[in-house]
PDB file of N, CA and C in Angstrom:
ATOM      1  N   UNK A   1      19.712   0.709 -18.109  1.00  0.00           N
ATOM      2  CA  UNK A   1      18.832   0.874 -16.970  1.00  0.00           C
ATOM      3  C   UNK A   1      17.408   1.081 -17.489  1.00  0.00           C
ATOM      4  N   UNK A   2      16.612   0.415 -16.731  1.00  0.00           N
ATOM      5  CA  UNK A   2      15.095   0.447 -17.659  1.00  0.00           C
ATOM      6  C   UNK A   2      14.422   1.225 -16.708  1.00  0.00           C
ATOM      7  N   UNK A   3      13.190   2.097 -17.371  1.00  0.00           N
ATOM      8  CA  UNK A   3      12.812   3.084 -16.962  1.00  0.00           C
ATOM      9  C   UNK A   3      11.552   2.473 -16.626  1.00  0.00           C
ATOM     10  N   UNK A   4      11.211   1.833 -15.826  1.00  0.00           N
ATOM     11  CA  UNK A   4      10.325   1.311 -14.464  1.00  0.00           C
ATOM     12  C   UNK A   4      10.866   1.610 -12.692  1.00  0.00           C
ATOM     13  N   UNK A   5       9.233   1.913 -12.392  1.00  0.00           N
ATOM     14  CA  UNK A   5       9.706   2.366 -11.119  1.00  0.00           C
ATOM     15  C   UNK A   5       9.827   0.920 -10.592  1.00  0.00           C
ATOM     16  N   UNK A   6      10.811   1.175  -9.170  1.00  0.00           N
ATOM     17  CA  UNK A   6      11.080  -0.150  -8.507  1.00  0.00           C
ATOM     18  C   UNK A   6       9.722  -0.223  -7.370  1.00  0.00           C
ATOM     19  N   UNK A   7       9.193   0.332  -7.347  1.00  0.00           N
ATOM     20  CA  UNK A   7       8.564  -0.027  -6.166  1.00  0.00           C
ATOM     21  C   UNK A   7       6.236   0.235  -6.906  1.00  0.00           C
ATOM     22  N   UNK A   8       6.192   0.799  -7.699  1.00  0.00           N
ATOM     23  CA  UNK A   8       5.044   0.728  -8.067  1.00  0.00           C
ATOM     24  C   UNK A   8       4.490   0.013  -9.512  1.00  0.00           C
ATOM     25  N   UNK A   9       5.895  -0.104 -10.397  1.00  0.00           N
ATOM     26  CA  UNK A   9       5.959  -0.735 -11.706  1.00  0.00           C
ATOM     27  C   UNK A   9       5.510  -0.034 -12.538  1.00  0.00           C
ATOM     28  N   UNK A  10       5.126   1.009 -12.517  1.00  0.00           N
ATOM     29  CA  UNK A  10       5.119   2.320 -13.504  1.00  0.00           C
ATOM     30  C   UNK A  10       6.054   2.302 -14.070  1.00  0.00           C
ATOM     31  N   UNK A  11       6.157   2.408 -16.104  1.00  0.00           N
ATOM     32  CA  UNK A  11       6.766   2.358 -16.997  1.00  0.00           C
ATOM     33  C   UNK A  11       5.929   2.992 -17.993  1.00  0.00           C
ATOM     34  N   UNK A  12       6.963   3.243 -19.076  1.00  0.00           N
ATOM     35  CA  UNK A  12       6.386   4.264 -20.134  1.00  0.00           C
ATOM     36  C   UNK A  12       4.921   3.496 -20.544  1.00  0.00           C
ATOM     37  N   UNK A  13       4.545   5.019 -21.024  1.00  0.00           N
ATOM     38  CA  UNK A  13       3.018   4.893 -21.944  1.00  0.00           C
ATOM     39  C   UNK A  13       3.350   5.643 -23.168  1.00  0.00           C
ATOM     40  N   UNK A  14       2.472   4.707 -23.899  1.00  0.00           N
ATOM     41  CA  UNK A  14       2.606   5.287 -25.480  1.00  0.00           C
ATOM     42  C   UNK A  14       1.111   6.564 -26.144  1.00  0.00           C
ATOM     43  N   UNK A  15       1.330   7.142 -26.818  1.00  0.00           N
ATOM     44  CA  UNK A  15       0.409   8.176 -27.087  1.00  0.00           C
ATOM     45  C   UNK A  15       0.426   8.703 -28.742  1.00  0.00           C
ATOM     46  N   UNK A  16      -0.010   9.803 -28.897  1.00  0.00           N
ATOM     47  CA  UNK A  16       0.235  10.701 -30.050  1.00  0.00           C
ATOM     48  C   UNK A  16       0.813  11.807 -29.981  1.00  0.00           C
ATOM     49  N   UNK A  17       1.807  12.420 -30.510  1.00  0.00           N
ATOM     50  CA  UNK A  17       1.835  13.630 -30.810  1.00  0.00           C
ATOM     51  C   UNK A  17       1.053  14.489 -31.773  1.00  0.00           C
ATOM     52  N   UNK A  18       0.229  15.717 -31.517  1.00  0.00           N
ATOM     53  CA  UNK A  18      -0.725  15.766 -32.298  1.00  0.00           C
ATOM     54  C   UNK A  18      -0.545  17.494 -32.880  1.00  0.00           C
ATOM     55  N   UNK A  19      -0.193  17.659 -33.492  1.00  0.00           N
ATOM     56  CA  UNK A  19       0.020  19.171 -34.094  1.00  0.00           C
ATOM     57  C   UNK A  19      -1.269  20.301 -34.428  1.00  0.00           C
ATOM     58  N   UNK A  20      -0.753  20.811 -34.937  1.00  0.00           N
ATOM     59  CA  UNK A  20      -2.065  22.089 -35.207  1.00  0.00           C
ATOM     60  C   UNK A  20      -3.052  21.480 -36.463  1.00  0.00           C
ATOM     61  N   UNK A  21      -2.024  20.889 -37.214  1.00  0.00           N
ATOM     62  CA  UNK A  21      -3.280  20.576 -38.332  1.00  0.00           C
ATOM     63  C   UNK A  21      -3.486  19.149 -38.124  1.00  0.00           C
ATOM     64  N   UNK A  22      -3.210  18.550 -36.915  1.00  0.00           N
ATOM     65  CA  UNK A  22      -4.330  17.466 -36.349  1.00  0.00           C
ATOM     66  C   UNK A  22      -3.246  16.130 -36.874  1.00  0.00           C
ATOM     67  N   UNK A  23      -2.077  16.716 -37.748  1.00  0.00           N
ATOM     68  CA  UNK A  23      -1.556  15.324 -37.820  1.00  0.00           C
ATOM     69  C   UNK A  23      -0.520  14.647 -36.532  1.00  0.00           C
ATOM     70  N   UNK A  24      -1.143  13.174 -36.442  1.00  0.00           N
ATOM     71  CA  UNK A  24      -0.783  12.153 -35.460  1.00  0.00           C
ATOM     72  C   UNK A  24       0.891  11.764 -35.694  1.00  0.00           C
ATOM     73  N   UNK A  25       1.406  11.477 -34.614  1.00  0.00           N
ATOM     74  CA  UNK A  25       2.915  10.667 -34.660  1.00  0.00           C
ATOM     75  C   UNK A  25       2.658  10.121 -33.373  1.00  0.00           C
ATOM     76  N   UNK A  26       3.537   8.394 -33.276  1.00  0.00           N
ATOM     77  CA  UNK A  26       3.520   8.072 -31.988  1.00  0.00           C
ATOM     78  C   UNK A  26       4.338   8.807 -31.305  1.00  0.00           C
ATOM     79  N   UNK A  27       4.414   8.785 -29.519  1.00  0.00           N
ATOM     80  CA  UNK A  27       5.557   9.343 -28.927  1.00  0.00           C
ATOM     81  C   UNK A  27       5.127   8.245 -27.806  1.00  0.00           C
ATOM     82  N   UNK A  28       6.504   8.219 -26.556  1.00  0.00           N
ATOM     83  CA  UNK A  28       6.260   7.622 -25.792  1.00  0.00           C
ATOM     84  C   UNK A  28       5.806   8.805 -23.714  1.00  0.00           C
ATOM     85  N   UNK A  29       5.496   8.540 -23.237  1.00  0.00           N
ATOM     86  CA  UNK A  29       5.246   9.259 -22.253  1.00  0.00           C
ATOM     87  C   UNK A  29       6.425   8.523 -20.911  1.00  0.00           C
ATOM     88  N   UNK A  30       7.497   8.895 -20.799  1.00  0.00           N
ATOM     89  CA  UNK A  30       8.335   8.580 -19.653  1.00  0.00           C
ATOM     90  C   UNK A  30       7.987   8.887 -18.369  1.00  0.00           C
ATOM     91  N   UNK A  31       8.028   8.024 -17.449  1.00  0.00           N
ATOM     92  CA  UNK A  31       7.760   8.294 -16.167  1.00  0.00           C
ATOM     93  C   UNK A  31       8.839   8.964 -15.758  1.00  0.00           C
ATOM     94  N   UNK A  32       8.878   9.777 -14.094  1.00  0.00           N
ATOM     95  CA  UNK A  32       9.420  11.040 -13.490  1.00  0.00           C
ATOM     96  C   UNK A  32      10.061  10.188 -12.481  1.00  0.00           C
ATOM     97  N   UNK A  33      11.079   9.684 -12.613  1.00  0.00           N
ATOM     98  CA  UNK A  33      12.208   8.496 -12.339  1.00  0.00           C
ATOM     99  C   UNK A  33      13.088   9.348 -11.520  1.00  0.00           C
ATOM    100  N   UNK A  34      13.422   8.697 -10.193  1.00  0.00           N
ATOM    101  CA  UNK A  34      14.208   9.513  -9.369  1.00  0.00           C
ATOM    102  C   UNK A  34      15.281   8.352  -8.493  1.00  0.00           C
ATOM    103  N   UNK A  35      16.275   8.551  -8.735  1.00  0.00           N
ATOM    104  CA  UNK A  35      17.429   8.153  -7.908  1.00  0.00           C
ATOM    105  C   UNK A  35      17.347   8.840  -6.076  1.00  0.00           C
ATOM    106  N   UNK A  36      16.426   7.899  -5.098  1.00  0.00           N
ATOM    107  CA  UNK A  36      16.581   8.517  -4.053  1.00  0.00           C
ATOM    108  C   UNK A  36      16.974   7.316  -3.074  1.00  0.00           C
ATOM    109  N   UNK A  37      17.489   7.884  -1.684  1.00  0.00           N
ATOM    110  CA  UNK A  37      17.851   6.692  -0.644  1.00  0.00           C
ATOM    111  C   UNK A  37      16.692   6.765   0.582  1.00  0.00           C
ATOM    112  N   UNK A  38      16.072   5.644   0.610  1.00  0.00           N
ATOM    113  CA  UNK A  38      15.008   5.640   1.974  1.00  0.00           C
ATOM    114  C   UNK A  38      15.343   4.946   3.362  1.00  0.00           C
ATOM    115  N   UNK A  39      15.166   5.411   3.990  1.00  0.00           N
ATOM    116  CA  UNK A  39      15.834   4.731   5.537  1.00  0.00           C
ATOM    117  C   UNK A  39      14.502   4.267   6.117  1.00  0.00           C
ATOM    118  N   UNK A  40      15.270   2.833   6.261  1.00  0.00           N
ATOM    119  CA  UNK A  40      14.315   1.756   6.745  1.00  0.00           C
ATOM    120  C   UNK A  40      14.373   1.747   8.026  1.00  0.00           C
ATOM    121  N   UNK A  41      13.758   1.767   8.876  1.00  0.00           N
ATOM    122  CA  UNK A  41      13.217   2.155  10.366  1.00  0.00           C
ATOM    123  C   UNK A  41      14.003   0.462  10.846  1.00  0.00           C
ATOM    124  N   UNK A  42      13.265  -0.116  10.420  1.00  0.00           N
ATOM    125  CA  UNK A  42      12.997  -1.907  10.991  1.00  0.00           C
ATOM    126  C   UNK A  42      14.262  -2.086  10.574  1.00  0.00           C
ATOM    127  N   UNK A  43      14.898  -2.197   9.819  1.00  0.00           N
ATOM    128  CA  UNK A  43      16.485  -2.730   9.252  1.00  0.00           C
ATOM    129  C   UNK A  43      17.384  -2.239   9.921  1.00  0.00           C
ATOM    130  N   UNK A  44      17.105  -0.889  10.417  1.00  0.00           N
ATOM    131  CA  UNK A  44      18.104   0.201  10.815  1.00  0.00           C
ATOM    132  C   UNK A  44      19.283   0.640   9.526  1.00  0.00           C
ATOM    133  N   UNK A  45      18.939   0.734   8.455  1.00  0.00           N
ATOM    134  CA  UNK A  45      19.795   1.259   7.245  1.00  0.00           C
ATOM    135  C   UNK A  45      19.087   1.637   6.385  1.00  0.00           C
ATOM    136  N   UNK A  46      19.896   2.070   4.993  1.00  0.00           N
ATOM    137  CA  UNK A  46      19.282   3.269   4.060  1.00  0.00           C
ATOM    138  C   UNK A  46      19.169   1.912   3.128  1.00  0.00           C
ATOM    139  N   UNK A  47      18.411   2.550   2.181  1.00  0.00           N
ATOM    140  CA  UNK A  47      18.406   1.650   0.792  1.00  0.00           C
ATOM    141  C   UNK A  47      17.986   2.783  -0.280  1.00  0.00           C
ATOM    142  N   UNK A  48      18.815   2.363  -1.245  1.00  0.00           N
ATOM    143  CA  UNK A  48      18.705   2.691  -2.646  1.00  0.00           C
ATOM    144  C   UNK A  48      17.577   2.679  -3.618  1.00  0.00           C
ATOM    145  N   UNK A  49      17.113   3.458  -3.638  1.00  0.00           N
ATOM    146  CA  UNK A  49      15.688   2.884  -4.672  1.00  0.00           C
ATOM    147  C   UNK A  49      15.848   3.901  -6.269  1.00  0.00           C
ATOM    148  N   UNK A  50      15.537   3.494  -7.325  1.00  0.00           N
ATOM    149  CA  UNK A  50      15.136   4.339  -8.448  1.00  0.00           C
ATOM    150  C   UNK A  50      13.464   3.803  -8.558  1.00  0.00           C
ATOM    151  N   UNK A  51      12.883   5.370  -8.325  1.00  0.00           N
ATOM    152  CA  UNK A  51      11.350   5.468  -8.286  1.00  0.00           C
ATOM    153  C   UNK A  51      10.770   6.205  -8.708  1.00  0.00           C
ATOM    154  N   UNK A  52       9.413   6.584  -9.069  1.00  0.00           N
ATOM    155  CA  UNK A  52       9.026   7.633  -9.232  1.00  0.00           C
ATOM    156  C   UNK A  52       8.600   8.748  -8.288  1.00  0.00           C
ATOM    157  N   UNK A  53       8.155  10.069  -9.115  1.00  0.00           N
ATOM    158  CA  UNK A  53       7.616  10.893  -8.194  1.00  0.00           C
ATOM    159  C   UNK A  53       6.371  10.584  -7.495  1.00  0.00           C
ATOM    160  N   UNK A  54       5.549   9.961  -8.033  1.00  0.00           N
ATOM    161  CA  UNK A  54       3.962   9.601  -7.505  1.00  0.00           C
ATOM    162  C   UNK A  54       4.728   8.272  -6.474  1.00  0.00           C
ATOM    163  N   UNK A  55       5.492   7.294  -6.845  1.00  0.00           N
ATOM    164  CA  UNK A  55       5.660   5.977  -5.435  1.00  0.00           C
ATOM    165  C   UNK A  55       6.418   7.516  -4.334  1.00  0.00           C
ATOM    166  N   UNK A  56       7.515   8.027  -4.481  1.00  0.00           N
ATOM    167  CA  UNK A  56       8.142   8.932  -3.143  1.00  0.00           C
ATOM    168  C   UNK A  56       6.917   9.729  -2.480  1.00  0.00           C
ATOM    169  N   UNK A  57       5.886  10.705  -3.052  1.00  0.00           N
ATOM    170  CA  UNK A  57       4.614  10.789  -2.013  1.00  0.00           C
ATOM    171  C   UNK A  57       4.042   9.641  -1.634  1.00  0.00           C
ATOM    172  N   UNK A  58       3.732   8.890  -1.866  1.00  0.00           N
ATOM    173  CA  UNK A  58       3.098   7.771  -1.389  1.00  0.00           C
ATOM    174  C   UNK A  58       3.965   7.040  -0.383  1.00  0.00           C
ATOM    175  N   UNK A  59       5.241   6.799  -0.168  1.00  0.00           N
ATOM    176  CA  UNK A  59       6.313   6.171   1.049  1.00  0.00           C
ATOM    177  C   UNK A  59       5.638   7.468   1.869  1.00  0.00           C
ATOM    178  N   UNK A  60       5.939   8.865   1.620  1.00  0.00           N
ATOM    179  CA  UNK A  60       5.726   9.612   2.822  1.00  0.00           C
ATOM    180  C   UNK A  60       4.705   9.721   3.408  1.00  0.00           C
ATOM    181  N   UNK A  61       2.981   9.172   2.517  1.00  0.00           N
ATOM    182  CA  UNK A  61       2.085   9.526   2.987  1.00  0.00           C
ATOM    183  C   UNK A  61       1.826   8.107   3.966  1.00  0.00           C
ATOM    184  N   UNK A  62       2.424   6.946   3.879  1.00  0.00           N
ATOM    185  CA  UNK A  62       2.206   5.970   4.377  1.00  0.00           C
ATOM    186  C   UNK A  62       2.641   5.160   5.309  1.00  0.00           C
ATOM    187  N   UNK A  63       4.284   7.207   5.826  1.00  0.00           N
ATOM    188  CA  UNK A  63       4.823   6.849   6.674  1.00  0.00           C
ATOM    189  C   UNK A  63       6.334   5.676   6.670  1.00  0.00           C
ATOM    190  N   UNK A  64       6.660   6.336   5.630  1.00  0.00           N
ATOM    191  CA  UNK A  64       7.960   5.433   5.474  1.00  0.00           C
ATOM    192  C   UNK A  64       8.084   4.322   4.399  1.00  0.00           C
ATOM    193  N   UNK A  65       9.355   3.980   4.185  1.00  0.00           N
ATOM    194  CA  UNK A  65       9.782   2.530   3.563  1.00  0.00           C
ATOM    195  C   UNK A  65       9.204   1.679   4.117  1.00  0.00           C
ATOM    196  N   UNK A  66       8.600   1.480   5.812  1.00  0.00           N
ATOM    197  CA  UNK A  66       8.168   0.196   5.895  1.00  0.00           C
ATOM    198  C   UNK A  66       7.063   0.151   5.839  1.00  0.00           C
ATOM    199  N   UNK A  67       6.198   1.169   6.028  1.00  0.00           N
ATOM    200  CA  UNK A  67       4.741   1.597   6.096  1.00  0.00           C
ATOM    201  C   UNK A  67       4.434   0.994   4.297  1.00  0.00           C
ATOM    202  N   UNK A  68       5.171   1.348   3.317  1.00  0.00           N
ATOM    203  CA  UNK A  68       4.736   1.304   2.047  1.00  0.00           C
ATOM    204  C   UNK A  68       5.475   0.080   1.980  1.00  0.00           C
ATOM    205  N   UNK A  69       6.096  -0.612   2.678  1.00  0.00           N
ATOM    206  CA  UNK A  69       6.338  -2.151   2.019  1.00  0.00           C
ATOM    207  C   UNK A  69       5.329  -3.012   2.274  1.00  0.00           C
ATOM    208  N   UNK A  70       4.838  -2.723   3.518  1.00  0.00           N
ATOM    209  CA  UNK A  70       3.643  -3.809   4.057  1.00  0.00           C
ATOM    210  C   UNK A  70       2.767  -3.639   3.557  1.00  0.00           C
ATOM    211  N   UNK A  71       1.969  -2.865   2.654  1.00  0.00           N
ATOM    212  CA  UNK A  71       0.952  -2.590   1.700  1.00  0.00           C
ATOM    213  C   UNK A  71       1.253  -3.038   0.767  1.00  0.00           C
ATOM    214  N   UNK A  72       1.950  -3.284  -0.294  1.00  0.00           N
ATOM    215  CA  UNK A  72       2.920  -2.960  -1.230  1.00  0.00           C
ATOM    216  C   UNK A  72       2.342  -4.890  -1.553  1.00  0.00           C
ATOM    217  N   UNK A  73       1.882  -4.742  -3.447  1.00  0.00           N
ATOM    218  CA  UNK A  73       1.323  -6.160  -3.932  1.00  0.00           C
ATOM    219  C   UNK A  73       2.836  -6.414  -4.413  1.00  0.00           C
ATOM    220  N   UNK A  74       3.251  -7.794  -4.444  1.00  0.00           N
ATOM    221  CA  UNK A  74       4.108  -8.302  -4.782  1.00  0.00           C
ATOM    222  C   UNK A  74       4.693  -8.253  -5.917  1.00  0.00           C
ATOM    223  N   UNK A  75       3.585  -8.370  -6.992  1.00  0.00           N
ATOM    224  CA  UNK A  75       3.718  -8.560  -8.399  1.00  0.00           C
ATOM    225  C   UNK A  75       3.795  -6.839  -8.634  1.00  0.00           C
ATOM    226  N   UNK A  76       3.438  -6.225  -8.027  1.00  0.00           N
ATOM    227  CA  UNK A  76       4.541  -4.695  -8.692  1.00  0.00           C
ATOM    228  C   UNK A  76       5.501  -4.464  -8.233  1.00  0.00           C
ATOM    229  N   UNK A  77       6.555  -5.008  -7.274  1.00  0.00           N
ATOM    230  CA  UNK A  77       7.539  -4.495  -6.917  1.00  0.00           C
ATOM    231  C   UNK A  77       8.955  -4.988  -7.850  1.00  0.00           C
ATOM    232  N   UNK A  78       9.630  -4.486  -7.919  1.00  0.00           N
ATOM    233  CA  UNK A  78      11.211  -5.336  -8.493  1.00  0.00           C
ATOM    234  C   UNK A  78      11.447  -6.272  -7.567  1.00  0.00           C
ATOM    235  N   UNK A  79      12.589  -6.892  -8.241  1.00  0.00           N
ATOM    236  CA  UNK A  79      13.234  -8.063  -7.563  1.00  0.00           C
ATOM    237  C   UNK A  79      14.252  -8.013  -6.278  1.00  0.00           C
ATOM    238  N   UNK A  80      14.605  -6.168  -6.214  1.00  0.00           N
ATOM    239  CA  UNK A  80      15.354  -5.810  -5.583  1.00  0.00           C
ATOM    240  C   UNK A  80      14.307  -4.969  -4.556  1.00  0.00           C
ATOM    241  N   UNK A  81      13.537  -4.736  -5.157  1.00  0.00           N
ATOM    242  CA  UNK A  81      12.014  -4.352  -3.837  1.00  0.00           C
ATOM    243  C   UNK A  81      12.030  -5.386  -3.309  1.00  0.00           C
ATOM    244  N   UNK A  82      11.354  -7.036  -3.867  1.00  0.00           N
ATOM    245  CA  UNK A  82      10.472  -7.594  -3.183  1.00  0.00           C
ATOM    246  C   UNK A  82      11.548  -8.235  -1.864  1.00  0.00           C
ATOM    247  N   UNK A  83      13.103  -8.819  -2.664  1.00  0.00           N
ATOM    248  CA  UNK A  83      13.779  -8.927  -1.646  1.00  0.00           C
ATOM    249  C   UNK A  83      14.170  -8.008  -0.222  1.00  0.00           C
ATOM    250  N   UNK A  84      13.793  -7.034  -0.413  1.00  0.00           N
ATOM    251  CA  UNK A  84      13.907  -5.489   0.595  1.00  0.00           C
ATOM    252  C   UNK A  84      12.864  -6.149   1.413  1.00  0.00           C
ATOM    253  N   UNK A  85      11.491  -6.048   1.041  1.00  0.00           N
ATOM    254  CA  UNK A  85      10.036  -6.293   1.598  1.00  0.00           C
ATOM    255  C   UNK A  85      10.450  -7.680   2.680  1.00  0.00           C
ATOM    256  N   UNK A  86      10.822  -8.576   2.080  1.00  0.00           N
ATOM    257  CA  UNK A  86      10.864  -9.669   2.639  1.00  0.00           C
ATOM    258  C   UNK A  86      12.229  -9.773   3.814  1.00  0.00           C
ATOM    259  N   UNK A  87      13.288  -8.857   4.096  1.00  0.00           N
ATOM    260  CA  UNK A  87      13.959  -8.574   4.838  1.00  0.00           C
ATOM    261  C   UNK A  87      13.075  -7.693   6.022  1.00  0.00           C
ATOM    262  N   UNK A  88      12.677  -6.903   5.971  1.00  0.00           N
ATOM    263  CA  UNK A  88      11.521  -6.363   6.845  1.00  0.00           C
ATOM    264  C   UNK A  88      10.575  -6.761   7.318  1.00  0.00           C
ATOM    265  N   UNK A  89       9.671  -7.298   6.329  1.00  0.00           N
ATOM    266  CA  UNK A  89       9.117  -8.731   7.007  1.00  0.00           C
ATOM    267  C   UNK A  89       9.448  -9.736   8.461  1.00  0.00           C
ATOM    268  N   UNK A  90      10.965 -10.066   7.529  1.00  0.00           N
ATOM    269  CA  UNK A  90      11.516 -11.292   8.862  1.00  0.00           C
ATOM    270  C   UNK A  90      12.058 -10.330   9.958  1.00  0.00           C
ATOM    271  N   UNK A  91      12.560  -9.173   9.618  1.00  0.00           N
ATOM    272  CA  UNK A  91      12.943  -7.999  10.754  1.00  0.00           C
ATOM    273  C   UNK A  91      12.091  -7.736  12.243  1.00  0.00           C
ATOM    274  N   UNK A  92      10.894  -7.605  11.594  1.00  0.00           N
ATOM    275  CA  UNK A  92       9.487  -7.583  11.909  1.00  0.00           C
ATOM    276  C   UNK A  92       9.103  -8.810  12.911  1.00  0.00           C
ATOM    277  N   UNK A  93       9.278  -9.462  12.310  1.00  0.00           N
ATOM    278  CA  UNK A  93       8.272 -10.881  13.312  1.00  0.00           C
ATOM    279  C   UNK A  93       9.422 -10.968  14.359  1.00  0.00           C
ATOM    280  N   UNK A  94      11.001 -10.896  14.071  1.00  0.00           N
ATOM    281  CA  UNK A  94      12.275 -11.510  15.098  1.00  0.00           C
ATOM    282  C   UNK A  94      12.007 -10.432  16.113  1.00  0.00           C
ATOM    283  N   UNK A  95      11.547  -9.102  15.918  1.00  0.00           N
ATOM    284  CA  UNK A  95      11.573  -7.891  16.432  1.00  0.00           C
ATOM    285  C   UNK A  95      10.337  -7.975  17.864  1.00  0.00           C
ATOM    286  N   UNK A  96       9.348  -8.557  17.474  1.00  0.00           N
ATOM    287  CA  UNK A  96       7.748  -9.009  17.737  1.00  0.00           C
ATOM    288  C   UNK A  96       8.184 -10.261  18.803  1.00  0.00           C
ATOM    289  N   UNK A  97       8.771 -11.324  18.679  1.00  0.00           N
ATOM    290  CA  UNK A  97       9.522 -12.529  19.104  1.00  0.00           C
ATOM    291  C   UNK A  97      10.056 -11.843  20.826  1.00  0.00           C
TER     292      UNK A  97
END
């Protein structure tokens, strides 16, 4: 399982570890990866997401899974986001219809 968020594309960063007498080692910086379920308003069901802590405030500040899909650039989402996005989408317009 790779440690990218599904919905903002946040993945590790690399750095130094740096001690008292100043000597350097690489380390890597892991993102704060969370196994949570979001309920999609427009679908009427839950979905599965592994995300981070910074994308889960951001769904709430934006008012939901669908609020943060319709914002949401393509090229950061997973493959299992963008297909989500694009179910809501067509949810959306049949809903509008």
């Amino acid at each position: 399982m790779s440690r990218v968020c599904e919905l903002t594309g946040k993945g590790p960063a690399t750095g130094n570890n740096v001690s008292h007498a100043n000597n350097k080692t690489r380390r890597r910086f892991l993102p704060n990866l969370n196994d949570v379920t979001l309920m999609s308003e427009v679908l009427g069901r839950t979905v599965k997401l592994r995300i981070s802590a910074a994308a889960l405030r951001t769904v709430d500040h934006r008012g939901g899974l669908d609020g943060f899909m319709e914002k949401a650039k393509d090229d950061e989402l997973s493959a299992r986001a963008l297909k989500i996005k694009k179910e809501i989408g067509k949810a959306r317009t049949e809903a509008a219809a």
